[in-house]
Protein backbone atom coordinates (compact mmCIF):
# COMPACT_ATOMS: atom_id res chain seq x y z
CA UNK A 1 1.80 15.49 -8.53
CA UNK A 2 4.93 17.33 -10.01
CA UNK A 3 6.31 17.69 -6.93
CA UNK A 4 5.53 14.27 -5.06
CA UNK A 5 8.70 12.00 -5.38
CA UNK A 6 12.16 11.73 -3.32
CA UNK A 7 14.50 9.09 -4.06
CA UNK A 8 17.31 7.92 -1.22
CA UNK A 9 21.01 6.57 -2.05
CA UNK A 10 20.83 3.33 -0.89
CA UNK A 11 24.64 3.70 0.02
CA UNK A 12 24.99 7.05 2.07
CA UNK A 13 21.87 8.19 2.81
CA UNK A 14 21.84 10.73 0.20
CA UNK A 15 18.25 12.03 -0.75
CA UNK A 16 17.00 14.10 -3.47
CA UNK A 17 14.80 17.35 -3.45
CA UNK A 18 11.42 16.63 -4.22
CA UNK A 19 10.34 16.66 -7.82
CA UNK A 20 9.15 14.90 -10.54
CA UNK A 21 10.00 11.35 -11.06
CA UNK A 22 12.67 11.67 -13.71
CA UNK A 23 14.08 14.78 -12.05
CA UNK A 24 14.52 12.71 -9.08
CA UNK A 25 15.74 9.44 -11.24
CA UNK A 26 18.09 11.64 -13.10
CA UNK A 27 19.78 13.44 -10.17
CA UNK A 28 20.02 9.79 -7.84
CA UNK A 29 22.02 8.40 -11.09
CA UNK A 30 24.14 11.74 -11.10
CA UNK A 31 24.94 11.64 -7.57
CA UNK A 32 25.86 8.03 -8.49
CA UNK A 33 28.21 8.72 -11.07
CA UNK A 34 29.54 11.41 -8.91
CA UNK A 35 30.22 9.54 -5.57
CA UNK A 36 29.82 5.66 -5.95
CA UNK A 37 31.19 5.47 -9.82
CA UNK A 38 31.24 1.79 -9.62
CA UNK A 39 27.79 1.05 -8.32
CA UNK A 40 24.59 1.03 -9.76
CA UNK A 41 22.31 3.24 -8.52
CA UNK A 42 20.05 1.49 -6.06
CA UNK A 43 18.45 3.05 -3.24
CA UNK A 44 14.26 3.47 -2.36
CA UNK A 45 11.74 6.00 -3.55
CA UNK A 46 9.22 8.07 -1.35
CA UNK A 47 6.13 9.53 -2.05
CA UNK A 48 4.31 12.42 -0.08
CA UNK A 49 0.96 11.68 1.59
CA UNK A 50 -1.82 11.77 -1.21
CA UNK A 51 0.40 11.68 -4.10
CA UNK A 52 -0.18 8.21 -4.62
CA UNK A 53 -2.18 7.32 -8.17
CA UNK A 54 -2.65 3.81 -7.24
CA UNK A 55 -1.19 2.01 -10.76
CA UNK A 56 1.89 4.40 -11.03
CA UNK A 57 3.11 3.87 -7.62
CA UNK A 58 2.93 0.37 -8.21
CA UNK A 59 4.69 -0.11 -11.81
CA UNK A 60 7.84 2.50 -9.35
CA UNK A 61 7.78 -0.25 -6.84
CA UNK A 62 8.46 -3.00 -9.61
CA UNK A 63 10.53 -1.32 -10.95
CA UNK A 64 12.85 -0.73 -8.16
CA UNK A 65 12.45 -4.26 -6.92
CA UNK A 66 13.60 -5.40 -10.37
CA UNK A 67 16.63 -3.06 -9.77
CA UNK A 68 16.81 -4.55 -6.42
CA UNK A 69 17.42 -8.00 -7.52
CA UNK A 70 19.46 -7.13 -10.65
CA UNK A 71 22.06 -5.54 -7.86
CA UNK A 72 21.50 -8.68 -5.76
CA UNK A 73 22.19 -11.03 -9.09
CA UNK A 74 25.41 -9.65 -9.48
C-alpha cells in the first residue's frame, strides 16, 4: 500500500510519482509553492487498482472535497 497514491495539479496537469500518501501530499504542495505560489494546492488523488482500504480512501475523498470547497469559498 506504500506505493498506491498519485496526486494531479489541478492547474497544469502536473502529477506526482507514485508513493505514499504524504510523499505524494508533500511533493503536490512543493510543486505548488514552486509554480502556482499564489494558489492553494488543489488538484485530485488516484489510487491504483486494489489499493483501496475502504475507510481510508474515504476520509482522502473528504478531505479533498473539503479542500475543494475551501478553494471554491474564497
Amino acid at each position: 500500500m506504500a506505493d498506491s497514491y498519485r496526486y494531479r495539479c489541478g492547474e497544469c496537469g502536473h502529477r506526482t510519482a507514485w508513493g505514499s500518501e504524504s510523499r505524494g501530499w508533500h511533493a503536490t504542495e512543493a510543486h505548488y509553492d514552486r509554480r502556482h505560489p499564489r494558489v492553494v494546492p488543489g488538484g485530485m488523488v488516484e489510487f491504483r487498482e486494489g489499493s483501496s482500504s475502504g475507510a481510508g480512501g474515504c476520509l482522502i475523498a473528504l478531505g479533498i472535497m473539503l479542500l475543494i470547497m475551501i478553494i471554491a469559498a474564497r
